[in-house]
C-alpha atoms as a PDB file:
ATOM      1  CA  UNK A   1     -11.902  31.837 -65.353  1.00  0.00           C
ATOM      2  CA  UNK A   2      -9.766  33.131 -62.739  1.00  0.00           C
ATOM      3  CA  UNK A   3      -6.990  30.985 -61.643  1.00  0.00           C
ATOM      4  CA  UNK A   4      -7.688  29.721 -58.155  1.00  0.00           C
ATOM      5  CA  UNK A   5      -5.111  30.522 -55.313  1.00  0.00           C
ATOM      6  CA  UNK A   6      -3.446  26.701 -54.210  1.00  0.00           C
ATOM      7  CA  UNK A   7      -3.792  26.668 -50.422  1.00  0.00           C
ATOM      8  CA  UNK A   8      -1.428  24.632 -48.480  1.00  0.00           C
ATOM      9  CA  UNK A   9      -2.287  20.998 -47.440  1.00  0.00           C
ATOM     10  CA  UNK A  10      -2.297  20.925 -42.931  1.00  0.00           C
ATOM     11  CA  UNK A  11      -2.040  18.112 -41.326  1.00  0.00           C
ATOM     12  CA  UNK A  12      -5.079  16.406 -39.944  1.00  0.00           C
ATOM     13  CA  UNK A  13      -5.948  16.571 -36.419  1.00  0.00           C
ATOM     14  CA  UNK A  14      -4.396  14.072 -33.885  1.00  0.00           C
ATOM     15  CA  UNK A  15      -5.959  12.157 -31.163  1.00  0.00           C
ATOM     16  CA  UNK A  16      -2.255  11.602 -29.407  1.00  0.00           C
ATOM     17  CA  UNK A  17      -1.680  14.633 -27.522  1.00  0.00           C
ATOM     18  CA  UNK A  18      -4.839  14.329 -26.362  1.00  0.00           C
ATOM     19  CA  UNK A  19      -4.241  10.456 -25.368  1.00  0.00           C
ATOM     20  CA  UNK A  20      -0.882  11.645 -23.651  1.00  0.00           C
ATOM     21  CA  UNK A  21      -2.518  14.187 -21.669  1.00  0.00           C
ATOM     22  CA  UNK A  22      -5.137  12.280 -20.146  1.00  0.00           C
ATOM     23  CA  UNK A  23      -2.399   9.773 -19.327  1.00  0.00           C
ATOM     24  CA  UNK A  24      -0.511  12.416 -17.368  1.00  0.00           C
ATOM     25  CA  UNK A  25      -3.299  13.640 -15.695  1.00  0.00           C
ATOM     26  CA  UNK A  26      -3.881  10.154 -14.663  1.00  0.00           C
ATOM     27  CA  UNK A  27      -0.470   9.682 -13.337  1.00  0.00           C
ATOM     28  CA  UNK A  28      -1.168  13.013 -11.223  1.00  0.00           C
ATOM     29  CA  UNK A  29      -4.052  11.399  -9.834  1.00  0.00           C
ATOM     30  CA  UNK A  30      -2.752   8.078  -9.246  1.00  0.00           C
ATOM     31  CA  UNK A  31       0.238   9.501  -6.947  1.00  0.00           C
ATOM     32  CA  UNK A  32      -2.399  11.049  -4.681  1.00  0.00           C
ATOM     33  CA  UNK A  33      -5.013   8.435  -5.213  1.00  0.00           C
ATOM     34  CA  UNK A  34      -4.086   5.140  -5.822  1.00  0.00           C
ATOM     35  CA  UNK A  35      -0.655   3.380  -7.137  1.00  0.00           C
ATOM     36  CA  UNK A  36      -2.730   1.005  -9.606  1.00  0.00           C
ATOM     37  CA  UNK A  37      -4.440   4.230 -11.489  1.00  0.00           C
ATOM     38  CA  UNK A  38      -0.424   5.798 -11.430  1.00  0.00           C
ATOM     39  CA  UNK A  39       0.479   2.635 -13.443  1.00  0.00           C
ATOM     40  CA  UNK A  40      -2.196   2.689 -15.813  1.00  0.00           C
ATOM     41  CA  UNK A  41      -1.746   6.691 -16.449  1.00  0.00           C
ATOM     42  CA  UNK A  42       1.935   5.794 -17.070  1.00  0.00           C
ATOM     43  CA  UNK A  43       0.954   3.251 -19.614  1.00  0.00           C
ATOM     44  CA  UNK A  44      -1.435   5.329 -21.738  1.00  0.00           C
ATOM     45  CA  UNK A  45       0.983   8.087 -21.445  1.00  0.00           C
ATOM     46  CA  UNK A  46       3.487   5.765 -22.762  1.00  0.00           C
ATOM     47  CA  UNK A  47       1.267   4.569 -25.476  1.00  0.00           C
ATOM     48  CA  UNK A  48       0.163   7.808 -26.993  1.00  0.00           C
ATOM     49  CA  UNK A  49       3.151   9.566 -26.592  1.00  0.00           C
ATOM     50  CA  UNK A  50       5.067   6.654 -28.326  1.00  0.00           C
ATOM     51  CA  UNK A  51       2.787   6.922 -31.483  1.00  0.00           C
ATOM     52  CA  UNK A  52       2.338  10.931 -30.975  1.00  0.00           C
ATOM     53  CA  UNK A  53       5.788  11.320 -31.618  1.00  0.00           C
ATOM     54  CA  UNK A  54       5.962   8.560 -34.371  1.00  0.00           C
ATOM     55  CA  UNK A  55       3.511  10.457 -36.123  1.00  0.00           C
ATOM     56  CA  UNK A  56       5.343  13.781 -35.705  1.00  0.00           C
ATOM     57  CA  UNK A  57       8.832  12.577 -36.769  1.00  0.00           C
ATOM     58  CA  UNK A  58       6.911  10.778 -39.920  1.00  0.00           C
ATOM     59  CA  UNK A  59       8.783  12.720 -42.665  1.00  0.00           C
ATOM     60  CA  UNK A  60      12.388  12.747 -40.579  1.00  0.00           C
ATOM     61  CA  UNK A  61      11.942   9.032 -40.964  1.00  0.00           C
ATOM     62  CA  UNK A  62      11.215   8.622 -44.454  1.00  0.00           C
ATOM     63  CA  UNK A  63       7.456   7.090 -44.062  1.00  0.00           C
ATOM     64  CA  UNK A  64       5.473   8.044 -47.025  1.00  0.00           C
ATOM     65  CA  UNK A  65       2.702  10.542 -46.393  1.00  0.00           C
ATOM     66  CA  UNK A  66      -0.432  11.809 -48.022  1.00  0.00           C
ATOM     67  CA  UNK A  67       0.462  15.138 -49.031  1.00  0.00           C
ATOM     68  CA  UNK A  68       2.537  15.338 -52.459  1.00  0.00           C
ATOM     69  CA  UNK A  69       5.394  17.454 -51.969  1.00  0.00           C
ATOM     70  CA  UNK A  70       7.671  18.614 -54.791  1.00  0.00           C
ATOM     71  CA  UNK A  71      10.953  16.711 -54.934  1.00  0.00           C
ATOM     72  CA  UNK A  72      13.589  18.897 -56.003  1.00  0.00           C
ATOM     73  CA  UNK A  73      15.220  16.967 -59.638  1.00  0.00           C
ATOM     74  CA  UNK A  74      19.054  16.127 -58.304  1.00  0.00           C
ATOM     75  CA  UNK A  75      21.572  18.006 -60.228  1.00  0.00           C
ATOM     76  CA  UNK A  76      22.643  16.021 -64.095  1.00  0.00           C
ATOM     77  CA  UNK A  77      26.296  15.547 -62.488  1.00  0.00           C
ATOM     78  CA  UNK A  78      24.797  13.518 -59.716  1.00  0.00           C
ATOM     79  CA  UNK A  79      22.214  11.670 -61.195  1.00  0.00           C
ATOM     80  CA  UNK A  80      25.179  10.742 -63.871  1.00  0.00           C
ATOM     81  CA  UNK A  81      27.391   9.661 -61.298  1.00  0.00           C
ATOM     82  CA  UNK A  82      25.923   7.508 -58.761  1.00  0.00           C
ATOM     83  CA  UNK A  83      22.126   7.788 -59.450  1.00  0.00           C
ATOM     84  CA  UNK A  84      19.484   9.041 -57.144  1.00  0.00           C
ATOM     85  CA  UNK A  85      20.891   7.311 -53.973  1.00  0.00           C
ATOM     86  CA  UNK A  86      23.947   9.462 -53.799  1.00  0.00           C
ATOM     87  CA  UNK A  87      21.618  12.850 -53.949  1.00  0.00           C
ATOM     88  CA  UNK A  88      21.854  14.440 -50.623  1.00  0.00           C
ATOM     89  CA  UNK A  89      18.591  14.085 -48.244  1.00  0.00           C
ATOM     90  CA  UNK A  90      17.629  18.201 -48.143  1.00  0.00           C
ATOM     91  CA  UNK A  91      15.035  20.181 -45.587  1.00  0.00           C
ATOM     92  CA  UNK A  92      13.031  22.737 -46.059  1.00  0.00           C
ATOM     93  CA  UNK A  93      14.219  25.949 -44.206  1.00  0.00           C
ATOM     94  CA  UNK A  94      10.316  25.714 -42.415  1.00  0.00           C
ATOM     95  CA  UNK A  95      10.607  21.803 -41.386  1.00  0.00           C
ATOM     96  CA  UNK A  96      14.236  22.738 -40.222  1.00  0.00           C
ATOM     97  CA  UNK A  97      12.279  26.130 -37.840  1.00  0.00           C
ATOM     98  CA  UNK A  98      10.204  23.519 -36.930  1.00  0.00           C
ATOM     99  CA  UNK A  99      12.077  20.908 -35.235  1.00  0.00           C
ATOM    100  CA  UNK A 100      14.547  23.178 -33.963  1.00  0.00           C
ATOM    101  CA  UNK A 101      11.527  24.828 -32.069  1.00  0.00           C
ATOM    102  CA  UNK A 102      10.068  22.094 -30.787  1.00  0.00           C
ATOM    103  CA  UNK A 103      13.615  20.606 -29.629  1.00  0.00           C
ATOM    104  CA  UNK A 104      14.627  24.088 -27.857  1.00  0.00           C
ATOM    105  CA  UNK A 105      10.942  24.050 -26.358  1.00  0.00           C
ATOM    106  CA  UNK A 106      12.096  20.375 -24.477  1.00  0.00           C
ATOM    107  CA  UNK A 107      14.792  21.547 -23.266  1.00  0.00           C
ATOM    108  CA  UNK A 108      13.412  24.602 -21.556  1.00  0.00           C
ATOM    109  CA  UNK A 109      10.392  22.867 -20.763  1.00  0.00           C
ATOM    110  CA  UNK A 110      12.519  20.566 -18.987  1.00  0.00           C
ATOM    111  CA  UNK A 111      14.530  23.037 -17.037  1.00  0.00           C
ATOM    112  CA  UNK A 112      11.938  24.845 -15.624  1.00  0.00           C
ATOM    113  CA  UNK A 113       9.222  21.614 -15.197  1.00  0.00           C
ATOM    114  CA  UNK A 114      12.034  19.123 -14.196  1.00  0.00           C
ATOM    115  CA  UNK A 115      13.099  21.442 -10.647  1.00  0.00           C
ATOM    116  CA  UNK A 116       9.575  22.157  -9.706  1.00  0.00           C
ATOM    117  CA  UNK A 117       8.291  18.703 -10.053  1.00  0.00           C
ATOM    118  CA  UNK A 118      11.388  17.503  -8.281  1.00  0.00           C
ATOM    119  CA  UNK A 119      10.547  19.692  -5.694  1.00  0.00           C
ATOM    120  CA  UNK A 120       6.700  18.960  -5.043  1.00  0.00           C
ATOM    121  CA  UNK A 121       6.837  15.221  -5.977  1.00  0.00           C
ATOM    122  CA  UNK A 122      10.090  13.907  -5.013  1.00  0.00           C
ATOM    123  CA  UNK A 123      10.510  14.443  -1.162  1.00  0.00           C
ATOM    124  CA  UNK A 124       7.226  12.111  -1.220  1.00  0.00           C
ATOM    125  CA  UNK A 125       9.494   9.266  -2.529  1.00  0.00           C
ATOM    126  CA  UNK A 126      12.383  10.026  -0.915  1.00  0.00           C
ATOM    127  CA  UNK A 127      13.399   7.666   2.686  1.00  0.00           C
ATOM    128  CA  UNK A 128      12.146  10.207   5.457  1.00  0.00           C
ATOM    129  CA  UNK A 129      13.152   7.478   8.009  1.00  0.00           C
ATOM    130  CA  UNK A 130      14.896   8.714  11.257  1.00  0.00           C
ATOM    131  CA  UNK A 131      17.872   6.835  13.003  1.00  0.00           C
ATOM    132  CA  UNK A 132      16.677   5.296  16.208  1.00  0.00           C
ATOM    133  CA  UNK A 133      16.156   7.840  19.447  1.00  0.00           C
ATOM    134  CA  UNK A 134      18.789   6.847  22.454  1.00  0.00           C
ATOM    135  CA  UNK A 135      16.556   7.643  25.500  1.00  0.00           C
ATOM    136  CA  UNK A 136      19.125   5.698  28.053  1.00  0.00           C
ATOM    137  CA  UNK A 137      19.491   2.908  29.994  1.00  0.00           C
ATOM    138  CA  UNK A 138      16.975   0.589  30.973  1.00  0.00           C
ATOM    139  CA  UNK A 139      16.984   1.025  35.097  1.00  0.00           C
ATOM    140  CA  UNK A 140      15.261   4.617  34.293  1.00  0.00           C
ATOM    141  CA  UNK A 141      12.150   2.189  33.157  1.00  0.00           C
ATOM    142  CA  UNK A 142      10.844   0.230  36.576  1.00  0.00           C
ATOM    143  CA  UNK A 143       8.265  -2.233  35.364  1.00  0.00           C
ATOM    144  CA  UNK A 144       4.234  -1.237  35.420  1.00  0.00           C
ATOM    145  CA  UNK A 145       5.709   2.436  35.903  1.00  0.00           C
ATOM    146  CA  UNK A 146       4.968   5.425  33.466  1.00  0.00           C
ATOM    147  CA  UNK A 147       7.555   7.683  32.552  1.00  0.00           C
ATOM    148  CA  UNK A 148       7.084  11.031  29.973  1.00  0.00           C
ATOM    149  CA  UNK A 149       9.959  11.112  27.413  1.00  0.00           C
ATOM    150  CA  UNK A 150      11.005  13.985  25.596  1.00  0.00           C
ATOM    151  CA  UNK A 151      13.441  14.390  23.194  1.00  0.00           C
ATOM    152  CA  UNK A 152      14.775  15.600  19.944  1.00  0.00           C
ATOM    153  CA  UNK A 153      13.572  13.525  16.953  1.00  0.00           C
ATOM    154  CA  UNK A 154      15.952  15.602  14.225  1.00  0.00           C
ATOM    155  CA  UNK A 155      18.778  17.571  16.616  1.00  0.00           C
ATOM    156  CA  UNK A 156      20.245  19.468  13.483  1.00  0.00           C
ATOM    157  CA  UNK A 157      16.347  20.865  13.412  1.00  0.00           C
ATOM    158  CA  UNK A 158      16.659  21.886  17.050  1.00  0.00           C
ATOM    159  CA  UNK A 159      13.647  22.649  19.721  1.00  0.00           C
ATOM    160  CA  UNK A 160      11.012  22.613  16.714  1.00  0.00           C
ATOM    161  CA  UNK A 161      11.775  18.311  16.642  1.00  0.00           C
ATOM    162  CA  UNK A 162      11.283  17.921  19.835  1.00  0.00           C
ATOM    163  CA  UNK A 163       8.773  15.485  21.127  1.00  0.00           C
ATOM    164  CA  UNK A 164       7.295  13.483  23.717  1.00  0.00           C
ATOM    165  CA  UNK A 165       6.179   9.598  24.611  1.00  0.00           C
ATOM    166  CA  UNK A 166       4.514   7.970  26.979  1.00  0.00           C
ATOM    167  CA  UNK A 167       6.402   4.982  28.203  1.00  0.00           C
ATOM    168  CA  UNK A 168       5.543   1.780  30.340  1.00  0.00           C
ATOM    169  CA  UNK A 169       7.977  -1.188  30.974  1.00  0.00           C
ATOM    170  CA  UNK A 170       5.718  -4.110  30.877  1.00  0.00           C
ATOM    171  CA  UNK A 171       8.091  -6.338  32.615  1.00  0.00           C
ATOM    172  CA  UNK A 172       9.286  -9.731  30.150  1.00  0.00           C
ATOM    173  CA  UNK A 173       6.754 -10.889  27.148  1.00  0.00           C
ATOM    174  CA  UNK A 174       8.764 -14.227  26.772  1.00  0.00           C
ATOM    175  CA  UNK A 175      11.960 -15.707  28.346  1.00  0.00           C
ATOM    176  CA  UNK A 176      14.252 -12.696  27.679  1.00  0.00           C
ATOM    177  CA  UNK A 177      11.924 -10.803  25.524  1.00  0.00           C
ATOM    178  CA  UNK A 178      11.151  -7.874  27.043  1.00  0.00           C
ATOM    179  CA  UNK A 179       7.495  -5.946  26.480  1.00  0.00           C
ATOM    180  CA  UNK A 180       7.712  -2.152  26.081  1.00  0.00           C
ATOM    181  CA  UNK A 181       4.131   0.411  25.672  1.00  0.00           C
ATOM    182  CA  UNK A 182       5.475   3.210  24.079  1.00  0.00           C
ATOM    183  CA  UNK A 183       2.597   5.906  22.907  1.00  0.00           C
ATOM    184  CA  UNK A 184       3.053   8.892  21.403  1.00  0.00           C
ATOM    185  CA  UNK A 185       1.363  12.028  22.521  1.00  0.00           C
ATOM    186  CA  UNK A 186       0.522  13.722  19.430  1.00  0.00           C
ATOM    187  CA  UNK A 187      -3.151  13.422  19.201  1.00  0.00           C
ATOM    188  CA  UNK A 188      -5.390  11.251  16.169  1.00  0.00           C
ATOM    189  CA  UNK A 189      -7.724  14.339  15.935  1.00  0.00           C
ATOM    190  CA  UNK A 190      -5.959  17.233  14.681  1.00  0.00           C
ATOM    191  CA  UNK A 191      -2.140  16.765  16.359  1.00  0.00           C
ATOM    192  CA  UNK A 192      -2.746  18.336  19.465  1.00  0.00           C
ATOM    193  CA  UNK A 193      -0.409  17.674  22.336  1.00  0.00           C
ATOM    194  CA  UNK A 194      -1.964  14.682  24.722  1.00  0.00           C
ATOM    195  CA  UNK A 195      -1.471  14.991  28.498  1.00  0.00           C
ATOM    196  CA  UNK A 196      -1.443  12.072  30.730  1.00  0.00           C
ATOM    197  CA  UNK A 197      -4.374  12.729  33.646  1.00  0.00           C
ATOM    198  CA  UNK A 198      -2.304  11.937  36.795  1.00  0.00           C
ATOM    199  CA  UNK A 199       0.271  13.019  39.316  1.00  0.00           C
ATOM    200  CA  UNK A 200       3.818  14.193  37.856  1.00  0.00           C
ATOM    201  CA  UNK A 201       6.807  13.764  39.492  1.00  0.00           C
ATOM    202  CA  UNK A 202       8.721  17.412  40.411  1.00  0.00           C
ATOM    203  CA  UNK A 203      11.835  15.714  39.996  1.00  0.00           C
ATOM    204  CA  UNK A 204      12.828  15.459  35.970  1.00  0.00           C
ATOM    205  CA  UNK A 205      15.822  13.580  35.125  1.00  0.00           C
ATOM    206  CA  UNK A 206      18.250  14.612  32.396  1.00  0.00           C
ATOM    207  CA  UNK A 207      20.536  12.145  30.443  1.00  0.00           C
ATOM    208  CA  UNK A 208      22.804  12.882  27.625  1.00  0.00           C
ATOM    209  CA  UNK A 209      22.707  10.641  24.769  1.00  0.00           C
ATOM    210  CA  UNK A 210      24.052  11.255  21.423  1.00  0.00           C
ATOM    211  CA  UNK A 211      20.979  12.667  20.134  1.00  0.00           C
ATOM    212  CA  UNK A 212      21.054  15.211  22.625  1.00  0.00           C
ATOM    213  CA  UNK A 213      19.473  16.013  26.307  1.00  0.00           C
ATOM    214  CA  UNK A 214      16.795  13.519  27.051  1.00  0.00           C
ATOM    215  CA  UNK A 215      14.214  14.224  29.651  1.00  0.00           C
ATOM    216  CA  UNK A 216      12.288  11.738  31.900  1.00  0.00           C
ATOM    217  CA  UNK A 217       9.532  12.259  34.305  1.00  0.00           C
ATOM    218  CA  UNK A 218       7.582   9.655  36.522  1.00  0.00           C
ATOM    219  CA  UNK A 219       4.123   9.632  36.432  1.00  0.00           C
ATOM    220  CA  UNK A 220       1.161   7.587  37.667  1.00  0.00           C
ATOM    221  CA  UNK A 221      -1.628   8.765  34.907  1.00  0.00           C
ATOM    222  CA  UNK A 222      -6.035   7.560  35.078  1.00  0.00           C
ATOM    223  CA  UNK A 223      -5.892   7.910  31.636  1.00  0.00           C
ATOM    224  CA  UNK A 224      -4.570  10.142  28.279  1.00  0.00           C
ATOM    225  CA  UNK A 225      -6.744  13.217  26.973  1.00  0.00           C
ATOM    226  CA  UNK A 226      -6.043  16.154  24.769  1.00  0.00           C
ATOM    227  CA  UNK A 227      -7.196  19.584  25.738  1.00  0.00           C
ATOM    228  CA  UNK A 228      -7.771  20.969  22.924  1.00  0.00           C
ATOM    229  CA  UNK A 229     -10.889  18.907  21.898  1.00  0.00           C
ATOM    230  CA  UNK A 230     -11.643  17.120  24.889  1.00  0.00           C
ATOM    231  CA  UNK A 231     -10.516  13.206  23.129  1.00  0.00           C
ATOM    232  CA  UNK A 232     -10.035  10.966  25.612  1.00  0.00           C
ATOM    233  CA  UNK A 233      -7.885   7.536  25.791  1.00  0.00           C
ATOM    234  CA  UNK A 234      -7.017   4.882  27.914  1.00  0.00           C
ATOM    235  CA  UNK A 235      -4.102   3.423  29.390  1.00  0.00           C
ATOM    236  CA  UNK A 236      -3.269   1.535  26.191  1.00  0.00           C
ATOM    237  CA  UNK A 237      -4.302   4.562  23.810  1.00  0.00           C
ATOM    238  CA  UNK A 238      -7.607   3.536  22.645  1.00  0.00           C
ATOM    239  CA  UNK A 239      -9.762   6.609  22.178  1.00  0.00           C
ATOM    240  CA  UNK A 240     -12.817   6.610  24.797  1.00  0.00           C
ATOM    241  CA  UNK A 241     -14.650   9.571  24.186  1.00  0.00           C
ATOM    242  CA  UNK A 242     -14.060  12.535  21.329  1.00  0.00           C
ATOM    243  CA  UNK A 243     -13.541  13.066  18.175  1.00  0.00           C
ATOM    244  CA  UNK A 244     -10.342  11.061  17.376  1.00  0.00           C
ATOM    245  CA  UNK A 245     -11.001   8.324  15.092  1.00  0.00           C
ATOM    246  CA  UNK A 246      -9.000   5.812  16.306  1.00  0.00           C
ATOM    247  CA  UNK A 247      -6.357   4.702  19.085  1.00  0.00           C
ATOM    248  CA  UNK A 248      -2.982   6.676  19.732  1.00  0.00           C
ATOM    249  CA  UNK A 249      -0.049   5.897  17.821  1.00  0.00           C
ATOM    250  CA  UNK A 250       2.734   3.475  18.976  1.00  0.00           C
ATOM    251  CA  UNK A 251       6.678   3.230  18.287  1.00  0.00           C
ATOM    252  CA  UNK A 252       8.701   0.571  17.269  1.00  0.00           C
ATOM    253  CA  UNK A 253      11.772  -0.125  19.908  1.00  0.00           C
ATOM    254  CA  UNK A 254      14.772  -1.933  20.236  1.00  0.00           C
ATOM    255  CA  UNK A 255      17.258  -2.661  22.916  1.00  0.00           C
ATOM    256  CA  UNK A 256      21.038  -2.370  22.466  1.00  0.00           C
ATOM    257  CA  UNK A 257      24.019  -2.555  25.437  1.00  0.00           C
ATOM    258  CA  UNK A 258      21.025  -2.439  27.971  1.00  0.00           C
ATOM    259  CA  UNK A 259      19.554   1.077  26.577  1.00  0.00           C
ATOM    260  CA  UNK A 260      16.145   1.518  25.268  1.00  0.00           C
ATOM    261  CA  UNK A 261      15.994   3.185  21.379  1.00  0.00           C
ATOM    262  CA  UNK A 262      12.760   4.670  20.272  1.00  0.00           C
ATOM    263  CA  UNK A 263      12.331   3.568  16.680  1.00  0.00           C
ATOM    264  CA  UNK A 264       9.684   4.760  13.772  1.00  0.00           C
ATOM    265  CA  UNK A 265       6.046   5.605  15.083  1.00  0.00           C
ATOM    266  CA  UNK A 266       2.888   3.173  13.451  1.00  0.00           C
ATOM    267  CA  UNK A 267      -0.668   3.975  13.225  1.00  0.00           C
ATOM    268  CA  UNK A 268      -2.944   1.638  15.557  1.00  0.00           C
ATOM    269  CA  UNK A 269      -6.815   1.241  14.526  1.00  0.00           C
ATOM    270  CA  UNK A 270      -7.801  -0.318  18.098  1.00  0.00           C
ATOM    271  CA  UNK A 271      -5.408  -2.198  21.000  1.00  0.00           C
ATOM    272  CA  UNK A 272      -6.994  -5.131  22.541  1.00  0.00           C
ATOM    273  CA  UNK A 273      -5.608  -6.408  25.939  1.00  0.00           C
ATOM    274  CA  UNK A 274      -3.172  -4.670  28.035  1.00  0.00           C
ATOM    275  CA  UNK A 275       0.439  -4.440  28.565  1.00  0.00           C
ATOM    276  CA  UNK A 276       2.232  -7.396  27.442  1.00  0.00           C
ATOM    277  CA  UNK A 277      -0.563  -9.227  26.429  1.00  0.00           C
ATOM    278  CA  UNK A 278      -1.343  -6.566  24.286  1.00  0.00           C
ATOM    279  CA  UNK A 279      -2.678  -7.621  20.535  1.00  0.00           C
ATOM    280  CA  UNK A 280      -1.852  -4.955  17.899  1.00  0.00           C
ATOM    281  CA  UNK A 281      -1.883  -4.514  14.435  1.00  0.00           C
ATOM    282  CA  UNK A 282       0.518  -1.653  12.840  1.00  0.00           C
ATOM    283  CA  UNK A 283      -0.497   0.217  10.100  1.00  0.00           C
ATOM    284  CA  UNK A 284       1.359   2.843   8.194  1.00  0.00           C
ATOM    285  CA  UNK A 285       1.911   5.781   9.987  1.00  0.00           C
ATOM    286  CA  UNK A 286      -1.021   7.965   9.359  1.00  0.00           C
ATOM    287  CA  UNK A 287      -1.951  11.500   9.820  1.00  0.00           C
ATOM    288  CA  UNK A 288      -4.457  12.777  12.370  1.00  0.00           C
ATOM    289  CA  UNK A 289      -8.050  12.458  11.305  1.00  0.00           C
ATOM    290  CA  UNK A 290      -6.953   9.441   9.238  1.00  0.00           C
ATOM    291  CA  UNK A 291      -8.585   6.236   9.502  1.00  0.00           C
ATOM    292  CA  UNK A 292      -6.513   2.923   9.323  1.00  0.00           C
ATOM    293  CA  UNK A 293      -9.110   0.548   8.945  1.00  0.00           C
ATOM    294  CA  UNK A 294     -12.314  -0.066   7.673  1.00  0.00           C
ATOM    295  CA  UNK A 295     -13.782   1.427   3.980  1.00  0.00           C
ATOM    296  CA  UNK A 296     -12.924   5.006   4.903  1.00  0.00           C
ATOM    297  CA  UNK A 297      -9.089   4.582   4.696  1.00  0.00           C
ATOM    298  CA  UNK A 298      -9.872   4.073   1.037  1.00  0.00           C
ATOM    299  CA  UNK A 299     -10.378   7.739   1.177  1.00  0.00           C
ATOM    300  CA  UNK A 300      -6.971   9.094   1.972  1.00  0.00           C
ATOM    301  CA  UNK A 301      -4.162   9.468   0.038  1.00  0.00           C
ATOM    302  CA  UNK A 302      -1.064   6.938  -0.025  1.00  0.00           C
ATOM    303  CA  UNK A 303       2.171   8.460   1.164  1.00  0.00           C
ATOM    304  CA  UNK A 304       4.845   6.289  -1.521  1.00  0.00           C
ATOM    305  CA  UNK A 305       7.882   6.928   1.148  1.00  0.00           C
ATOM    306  CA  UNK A 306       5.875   5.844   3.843  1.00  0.00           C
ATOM    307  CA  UNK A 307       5.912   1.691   4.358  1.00  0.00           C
ATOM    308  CA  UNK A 308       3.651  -0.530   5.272  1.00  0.00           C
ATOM    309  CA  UNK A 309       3.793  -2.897   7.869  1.00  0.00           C
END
């Protein structure tokens, strides 16, 4: 009989990589989707990568193993002098190929992964917040009067930042507290530029702030509506007619040595009452075609540097 040719013994297949896959994927997901389903990706991937790579580095670690390897005998010298414990711990040139290809693989994995993902993934983490917008002193408001506000939301970006709010002082909300309507002009539908439907003032006024050239120009507007579409809004930016999908957006303000500051912009689902008496409830700021409220915000994807309010 023919001596048979030993084959080598492979290792069985492994679940783990799988495991820590589908927990990376999930993570993926999860920063589009949902925070809850980034957890739980970031837990499985924890899990199987934790026991993928205990299984790998098995033999570095000494565990015993199923497949009988033979142990080189230590030399008589050795085994004379201080018994099998002071034999040297040797590796076969092939285990030593292999973990020095799967360690130089890391590392140029991670050079090449680690800038991309920091690229497409990061800046979504990342404070986008803008310092608050000087548009000057309060006597360029007169109370129940609209004025259009333009101005440079990032002046190291230039003309492409500029933008534009509608702007009503509402006269005093409490003793001292006074009630601003500040709406923004970018429209809910698909960003077009809103107009306000009404007389404008020829005369614009021009005030230099640290931010830049501010311009302000009275007018007396029926309503808001965006020409591109033909959405339609109201005085207090609650959509009337058209395909927006919910009221105008709104900005945060603060007053400091008598001038007004334009702060962050916040989504608004619907307004109810006007002017001071006003009741709104700010959402994240929200893209256009985005719903705020209601089961179809459900649908859109969470924006981590973006914070709720």
């Amino acid at each position: 009989m023919a001596p048979q040719e030993e084959k080598p013994h492979l290792p069985g297949p492994s679940l783990w990589p799988v495991g820590f896959a589908v927990g990376i994927a999930c993570v993926l997901v999860g920063l589009v989707v949902s925070w809850p389903v980034a957890a739980v990706g970031a837990a499985i991937a924890l899990i199987f990568g934790f026991l993928w790579i205990r299984e790998v580095t098995s033999d570095v670690r000494g565990e015993p193993s199923d497949e009988l390897e033979p142990v080189d005998e230590p030399p008589p010298e050795l085994s004379a002098a201080g018994g099998d414990d002071d034999y040297p711990t040797t590796y076969s040139r092939n285990k030593f190929l292999e973990l020095s290809t799967l360690g130089l693989g890391g590392v140029i994995t991670g050079l090449v992964a680690v800038p991309i993902l920091g690229y497409a993934i990061l800046p979504a983490f990342v404070d986008q917040k803008l310092d608050p917008i000087d548009l000057g002193p309060l006597d360029n408001f007169p109370e129940g009067k609209w004025v259009i506000s333009t101005y440079l939301a990032n002046p190291p970006q230039g003309e492409v930042s500029r933008r534009t709010a509608f702007i009503r002082y509402n006269g005093e909300f409490e003793q001292g507290v006074p009630s601003f309507t500040l709406i923004s002009n970018r429209c809910v539908h698909l960003g077009c530029p809103v107009q306000a439907s009404g007389p404008h003032s020829e005369q614009v006024k021009k005030i230099e702030t640290d931010v830049g050239e501010v311009s302000l120009t009275d007018v007396t507007p029926a309503a808001f509506s965006c020409p591109c579409h033909g959405g339609a809004y109201d005085l207090e930016g609650n959509r009337t007619a058209g395909p927006p999908v919910r009221a105008l957006d709104r900005y945060y303000f603060s007053i400091k040595n008598d001038r007004l500051f334009l702060g962050e912009a916040y989504a608004v689902a619907k307004v109810k009452g006007e002017g001071k008496d006003a009741r709104i409830k700010a959402y994240t700021h929200a893209g256009p075609g985005q719903h705020v409220d209601g089961p179809e915000a459900w649908l859109y994807p969470i924006v981590p540097s973006q914070v709720s309010t």
